[in-house]
C-alpha atoms as a PDB file:
ATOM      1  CA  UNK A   1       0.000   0.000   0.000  1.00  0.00           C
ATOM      2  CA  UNK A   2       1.372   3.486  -0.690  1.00  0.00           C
ATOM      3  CA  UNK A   3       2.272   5.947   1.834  1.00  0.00           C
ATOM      4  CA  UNK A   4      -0.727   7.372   3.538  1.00  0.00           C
ATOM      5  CA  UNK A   5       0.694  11.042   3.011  1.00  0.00           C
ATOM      6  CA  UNK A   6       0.327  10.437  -0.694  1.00  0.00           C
ATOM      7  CA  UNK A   7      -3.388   8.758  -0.682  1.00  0.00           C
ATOM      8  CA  UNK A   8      -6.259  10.933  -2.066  1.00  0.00           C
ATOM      9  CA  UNK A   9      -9.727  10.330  -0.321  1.00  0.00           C
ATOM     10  CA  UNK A  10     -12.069   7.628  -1.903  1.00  0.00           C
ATOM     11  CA  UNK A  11      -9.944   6.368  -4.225  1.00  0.00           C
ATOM     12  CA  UNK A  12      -7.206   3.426  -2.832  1.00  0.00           C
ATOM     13  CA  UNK A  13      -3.776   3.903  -4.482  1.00  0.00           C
ATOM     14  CA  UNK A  14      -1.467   0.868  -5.035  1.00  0.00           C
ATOM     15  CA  UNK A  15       1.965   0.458  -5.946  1.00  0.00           C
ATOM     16  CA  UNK A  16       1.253  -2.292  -8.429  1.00  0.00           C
ATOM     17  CA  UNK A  17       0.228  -0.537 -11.694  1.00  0.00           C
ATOM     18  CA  UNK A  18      -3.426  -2.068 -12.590  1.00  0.00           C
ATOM     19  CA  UNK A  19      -3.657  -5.012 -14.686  1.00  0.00           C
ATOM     20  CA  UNK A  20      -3.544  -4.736 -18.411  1.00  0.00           C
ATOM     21  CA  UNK A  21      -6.759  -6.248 -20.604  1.00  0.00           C
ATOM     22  CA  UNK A  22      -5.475  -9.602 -21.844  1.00  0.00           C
ATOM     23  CA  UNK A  23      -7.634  -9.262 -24.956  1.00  0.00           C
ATOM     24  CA  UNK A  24      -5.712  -9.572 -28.271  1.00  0.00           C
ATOM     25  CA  UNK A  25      -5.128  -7.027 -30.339  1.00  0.00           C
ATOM     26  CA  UNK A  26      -7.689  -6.728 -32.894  1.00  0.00           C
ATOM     27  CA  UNK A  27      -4.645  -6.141 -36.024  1.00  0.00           C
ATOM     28  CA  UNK A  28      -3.785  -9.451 -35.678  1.00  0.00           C
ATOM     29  CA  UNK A  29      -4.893 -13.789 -35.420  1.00  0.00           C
ATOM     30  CA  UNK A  30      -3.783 -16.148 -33.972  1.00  0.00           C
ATOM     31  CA  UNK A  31      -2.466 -18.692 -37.120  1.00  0.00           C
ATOM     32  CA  UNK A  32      -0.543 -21.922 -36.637  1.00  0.00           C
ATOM     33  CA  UNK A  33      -0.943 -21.128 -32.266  1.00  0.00           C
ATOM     34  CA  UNK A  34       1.147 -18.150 -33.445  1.00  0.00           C
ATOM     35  CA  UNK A  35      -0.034 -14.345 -33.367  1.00  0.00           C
ATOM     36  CA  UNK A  36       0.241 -13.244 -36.314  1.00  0.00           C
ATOM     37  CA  UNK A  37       0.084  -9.276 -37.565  1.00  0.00           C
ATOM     38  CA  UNK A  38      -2.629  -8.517 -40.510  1.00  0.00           C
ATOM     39  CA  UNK A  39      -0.624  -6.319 -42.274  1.00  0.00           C
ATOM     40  CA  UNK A  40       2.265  -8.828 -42.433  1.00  0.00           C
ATOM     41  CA  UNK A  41       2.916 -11.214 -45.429  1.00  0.00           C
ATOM     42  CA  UNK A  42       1.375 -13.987 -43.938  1.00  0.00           C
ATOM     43  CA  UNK A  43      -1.420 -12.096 -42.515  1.00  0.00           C
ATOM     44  CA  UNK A  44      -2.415 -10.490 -46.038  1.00  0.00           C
ATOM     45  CA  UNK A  45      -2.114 -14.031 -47.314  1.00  0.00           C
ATOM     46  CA  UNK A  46      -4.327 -15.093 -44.701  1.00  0.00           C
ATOM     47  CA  UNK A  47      -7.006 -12.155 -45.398  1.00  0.00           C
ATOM     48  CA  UNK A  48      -6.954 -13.211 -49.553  1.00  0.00           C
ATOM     49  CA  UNK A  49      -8.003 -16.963 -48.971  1.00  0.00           C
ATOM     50  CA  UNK A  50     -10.743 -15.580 -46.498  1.00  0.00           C
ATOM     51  CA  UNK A  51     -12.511 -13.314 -49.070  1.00  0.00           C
ATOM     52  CA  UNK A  52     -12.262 -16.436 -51.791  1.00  0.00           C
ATOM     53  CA  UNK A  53     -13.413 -18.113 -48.428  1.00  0.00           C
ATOM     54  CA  UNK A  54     -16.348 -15.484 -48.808  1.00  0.00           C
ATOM     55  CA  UNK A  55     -16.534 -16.210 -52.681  1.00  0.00           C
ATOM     56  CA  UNK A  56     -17.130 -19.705 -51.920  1.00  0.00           C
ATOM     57  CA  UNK A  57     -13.752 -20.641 -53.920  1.00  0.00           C
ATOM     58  CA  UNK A  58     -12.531 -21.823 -50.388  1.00  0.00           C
ATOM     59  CA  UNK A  59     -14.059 -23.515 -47.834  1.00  0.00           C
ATOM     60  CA  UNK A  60     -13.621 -23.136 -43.958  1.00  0.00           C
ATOM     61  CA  UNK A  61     -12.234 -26.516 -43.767  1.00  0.00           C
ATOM     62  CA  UNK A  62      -9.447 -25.139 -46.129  1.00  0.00           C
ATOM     63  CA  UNK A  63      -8.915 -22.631 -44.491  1.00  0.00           C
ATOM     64  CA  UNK A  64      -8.417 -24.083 -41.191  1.00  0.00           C
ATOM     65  CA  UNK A  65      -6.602 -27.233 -42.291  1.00  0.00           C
ATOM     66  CA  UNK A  66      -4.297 -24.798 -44.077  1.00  0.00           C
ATOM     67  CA  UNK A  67      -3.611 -22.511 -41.176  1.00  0.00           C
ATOM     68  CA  UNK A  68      -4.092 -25.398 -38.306  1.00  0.00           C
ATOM     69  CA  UNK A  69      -6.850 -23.170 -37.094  1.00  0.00           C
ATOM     70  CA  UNK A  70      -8.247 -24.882 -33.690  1.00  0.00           C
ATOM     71  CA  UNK A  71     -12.138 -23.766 -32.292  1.00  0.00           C
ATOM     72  CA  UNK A  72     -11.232 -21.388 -30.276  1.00  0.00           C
ATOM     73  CA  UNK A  73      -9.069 -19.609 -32.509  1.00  0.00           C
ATOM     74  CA  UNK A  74     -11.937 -19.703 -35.016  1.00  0.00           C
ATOM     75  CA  UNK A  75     -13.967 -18.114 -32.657  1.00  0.00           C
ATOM     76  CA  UNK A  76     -11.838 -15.175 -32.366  1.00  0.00           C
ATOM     77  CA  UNK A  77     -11.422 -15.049 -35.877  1.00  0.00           C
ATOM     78  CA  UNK A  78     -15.253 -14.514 -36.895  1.00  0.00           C
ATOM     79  CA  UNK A  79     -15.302 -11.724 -34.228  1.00  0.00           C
ATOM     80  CA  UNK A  80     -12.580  -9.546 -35.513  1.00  0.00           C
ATOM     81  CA  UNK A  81     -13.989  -6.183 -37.092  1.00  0.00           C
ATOM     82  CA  UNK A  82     -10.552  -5.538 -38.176  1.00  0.00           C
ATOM     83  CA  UNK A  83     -10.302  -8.521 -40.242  1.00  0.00           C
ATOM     84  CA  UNK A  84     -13.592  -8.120 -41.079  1.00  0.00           C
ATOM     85  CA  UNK A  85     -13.048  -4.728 -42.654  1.00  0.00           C
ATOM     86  CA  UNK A  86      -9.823  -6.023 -44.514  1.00  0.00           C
ATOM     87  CA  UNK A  87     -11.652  -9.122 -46.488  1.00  0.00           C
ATOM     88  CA  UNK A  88     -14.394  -6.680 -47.414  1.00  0.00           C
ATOM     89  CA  UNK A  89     -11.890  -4.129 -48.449  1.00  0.00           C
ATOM     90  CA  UNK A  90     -10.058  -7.984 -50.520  1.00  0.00           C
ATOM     91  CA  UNK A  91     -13.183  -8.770 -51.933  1.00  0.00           C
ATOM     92  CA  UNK A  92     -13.599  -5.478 -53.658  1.00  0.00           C
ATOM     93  CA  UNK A  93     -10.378  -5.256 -54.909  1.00  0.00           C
ATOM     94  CA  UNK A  94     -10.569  -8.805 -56.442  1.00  0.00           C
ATOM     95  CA  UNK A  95     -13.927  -7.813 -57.617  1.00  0.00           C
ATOM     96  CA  UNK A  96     -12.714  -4.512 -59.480  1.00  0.00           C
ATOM     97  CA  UNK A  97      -9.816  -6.241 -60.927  1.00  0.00           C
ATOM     98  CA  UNK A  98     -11.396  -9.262 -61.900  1.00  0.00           C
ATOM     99  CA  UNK A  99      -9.250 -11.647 -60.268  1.00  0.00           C
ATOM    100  CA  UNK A 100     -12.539 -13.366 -58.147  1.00  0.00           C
ATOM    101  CA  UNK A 101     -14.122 -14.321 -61.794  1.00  0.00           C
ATOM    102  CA  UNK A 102     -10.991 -15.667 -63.069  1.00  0.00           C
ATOM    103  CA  UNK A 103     -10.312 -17.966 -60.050  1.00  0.00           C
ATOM    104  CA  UNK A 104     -14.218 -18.891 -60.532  1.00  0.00           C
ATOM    105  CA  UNK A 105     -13.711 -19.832 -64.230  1.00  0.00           C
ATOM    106  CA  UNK A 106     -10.934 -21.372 -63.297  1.00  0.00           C
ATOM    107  CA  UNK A 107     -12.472 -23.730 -60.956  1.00  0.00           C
ATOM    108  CA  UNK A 108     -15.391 -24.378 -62.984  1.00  0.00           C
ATOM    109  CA  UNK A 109     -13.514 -24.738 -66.290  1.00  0.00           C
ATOM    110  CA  UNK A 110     -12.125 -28.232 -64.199  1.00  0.00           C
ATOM    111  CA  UNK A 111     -15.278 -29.913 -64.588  1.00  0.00           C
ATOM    112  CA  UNK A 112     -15.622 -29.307 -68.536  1.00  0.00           C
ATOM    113  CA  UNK A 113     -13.240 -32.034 -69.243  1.00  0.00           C
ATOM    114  CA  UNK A 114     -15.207 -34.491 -67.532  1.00  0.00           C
ATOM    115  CA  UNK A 115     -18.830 -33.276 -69.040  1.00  0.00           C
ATOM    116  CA  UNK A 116     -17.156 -33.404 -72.733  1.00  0.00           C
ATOM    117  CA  UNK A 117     -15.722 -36.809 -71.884  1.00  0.00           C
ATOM    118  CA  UNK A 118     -19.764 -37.680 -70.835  1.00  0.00           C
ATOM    119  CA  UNK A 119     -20.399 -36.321 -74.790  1.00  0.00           C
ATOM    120  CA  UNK A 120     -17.911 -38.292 -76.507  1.00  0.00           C
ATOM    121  CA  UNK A 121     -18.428 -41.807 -74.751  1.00  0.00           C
ATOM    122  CA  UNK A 122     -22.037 -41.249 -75.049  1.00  0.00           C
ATOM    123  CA  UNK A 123     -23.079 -43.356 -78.211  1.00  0.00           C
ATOM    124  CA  UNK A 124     -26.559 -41.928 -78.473  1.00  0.00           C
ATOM    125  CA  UNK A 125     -25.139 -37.944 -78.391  1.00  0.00           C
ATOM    126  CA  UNK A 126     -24.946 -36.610 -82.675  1.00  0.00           C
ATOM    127  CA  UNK A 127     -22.231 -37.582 -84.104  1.00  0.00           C
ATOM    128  CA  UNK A 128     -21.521 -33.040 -84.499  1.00  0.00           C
ATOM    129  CA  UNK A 129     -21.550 -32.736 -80.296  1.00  0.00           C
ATOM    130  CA  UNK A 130     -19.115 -35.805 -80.038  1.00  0.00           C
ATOM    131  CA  UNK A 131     -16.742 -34.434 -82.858  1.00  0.00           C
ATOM    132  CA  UNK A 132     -16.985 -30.880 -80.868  1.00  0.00           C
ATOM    133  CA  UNK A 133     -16.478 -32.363 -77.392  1.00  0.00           C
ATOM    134  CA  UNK A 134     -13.564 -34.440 -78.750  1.00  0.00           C
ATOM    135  CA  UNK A 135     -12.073 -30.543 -80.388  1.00  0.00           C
ATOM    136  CA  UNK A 136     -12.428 -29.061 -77.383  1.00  0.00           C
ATOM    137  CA  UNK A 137     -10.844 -31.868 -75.464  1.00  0.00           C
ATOM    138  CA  UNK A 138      -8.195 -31.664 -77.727  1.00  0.00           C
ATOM    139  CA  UNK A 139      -7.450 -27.708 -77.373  1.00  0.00           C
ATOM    140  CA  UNK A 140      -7.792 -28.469 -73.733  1.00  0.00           C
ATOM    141  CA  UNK A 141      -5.156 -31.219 -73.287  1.00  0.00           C
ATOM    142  CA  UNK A 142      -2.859 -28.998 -75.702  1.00  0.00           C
ATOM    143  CA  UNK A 143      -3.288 -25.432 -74.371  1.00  0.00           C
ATOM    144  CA  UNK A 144       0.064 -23.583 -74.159  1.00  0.00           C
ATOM    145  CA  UNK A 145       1.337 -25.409 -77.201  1.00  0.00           C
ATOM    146  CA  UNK A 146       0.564 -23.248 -80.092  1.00  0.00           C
ATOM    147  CA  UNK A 147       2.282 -19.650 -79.722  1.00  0.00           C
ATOM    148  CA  UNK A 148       0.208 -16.488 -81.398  1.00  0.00           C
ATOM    149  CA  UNK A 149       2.401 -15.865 -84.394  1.00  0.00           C
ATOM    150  CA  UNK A 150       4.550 -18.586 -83.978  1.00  0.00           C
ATOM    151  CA  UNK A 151       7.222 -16.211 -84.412  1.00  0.00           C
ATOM    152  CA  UNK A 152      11.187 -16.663 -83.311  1.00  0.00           C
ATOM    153  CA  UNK A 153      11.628 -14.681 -80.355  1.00  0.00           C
ATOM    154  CA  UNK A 154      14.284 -12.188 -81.310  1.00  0.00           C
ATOM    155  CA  UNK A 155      16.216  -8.779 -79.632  1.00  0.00           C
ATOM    156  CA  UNK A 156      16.012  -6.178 -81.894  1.00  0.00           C
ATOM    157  CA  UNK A 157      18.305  -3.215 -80.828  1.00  0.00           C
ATOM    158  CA  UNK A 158      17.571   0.414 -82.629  1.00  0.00           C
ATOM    159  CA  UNK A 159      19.966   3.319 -81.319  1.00  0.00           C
ATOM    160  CA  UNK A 160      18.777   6.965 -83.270  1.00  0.00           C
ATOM    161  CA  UNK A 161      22.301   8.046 -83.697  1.00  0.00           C
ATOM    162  CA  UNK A 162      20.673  11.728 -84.725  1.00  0.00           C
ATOM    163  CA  UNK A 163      21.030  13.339 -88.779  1.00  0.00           C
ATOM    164  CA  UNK A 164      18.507  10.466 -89.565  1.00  0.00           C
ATOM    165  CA  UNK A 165      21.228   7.928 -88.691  1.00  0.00           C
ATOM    166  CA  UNK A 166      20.428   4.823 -86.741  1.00  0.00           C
ATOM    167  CA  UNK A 167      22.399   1.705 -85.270  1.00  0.00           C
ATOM    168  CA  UNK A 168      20.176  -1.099 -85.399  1.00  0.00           C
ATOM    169  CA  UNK A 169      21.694  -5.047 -84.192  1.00  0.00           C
ATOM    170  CA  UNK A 170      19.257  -7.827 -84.527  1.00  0.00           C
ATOM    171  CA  UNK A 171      20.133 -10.941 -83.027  1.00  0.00           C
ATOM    172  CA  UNK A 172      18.075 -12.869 -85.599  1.00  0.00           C
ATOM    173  CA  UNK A 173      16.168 -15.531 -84.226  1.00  0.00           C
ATOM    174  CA  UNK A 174      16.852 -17.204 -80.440  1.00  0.00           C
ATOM    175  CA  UNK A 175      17.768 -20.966 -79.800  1.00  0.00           C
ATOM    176  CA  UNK A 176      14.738 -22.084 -78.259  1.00  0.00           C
ATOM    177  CA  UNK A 177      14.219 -22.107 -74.376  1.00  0.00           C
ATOM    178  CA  UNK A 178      15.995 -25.244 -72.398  1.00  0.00           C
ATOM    179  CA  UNK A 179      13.998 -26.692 -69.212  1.00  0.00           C
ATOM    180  CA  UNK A 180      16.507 -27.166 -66.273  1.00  0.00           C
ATOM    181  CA  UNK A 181      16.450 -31.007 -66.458  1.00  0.00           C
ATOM    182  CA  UNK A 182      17.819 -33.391 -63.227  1.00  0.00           C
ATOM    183  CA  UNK A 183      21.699 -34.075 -63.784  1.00  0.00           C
ATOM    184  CA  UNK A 184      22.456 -37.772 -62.985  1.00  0.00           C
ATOM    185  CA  UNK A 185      25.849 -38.312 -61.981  1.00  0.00           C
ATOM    186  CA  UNK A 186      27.301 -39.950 -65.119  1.00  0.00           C
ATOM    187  CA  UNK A 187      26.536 -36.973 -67.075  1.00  0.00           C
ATOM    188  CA  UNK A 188      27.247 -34.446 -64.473  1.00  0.00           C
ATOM    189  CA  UNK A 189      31.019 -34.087 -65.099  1.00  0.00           C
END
């Protein structure tokens, strides 16, 4: 207790400071049994798969499976305005910039192989819908393949000298890309 000389009436003055709230702070979860800021990379990371979480491209079992999210945690979670405010704020932006539809057409567009698959096998679907479904199986299995053009790729260098003079170097057209391929240790040296 403090010194009696130093009390003020009604009010009782300790020399322990009072206890601080225990609550957590609002700006950040608790991932992995970790607390984790919002505004951190993981945190933003954590705020984009809750607003596809909120655009049904996710679901909560995702979510906490990929986090290790326990109940209680979870809890807390669905009660932060904070985070709240930041996956509304997510969803918007992915909205705007179209990157919600995309995802969405991506995850649909996973089921069309399997429906055009039903079309060909099916022996009593017109011949026309089983020689379409068996095109657009094809593009499917073979997307990437074909290049727009089908140009070289080439480095064209143009350097205006000035008086309508120019130094141009073209490097013609460019062996084709190599894929880094697993060395085995006969080849190796």
């Amino acid at each position: 207790m403090a010194n009696p000389s130093n009390c003020v009436p009604g009010f009782i003055v300790d020399d322990d400071p009072p206890p601080t709230p225990t609550r957590p702070d609002d700006n950040s979860v608790a991932l992995r049994g970790i607390r984790v800021p919002l505004n951190s990379d993981v945190g933003l990371a954590f705020v984009a798969d809750c607003a596809r979480n909120r655009e049904r491209l996710f679901s909560d079992d995702q979510i906490r499976e990929k986090y290790e999210i326990d109940d209680n945690a979870w809890t807390a979670i669905t009660q932060n305005k904070a985070l709240r405010l930041l996956i509304n704020a997510e969803c918007e932006r992915r909205t705007f910039n179209n990157d919600a539809a995309r995802e969405a057409a991506a995850k649909f567009f996973t089921q069309a192989p399997s429906v055009l698959n039903g079309i060909l096998q099916d022996p009593k679907a017109p011949t026309r819908q089983r020689i379409e479904a068996s095109k657009e199986l094809r593009a499917t299995a073979r997307a990437g393949d074909e290049r727009p053009g089908d140009t070289p790729d080439r480095v064209v260098i143009s350097i205006n000298l000035g008086n309508d003079e120019k130094l141009v170097v073209d490097s013609g057209p460019l062996p084709p890309k190599q894929t880094k391929e697993a060395t085995d240790a006969e080849t190796k040296w």
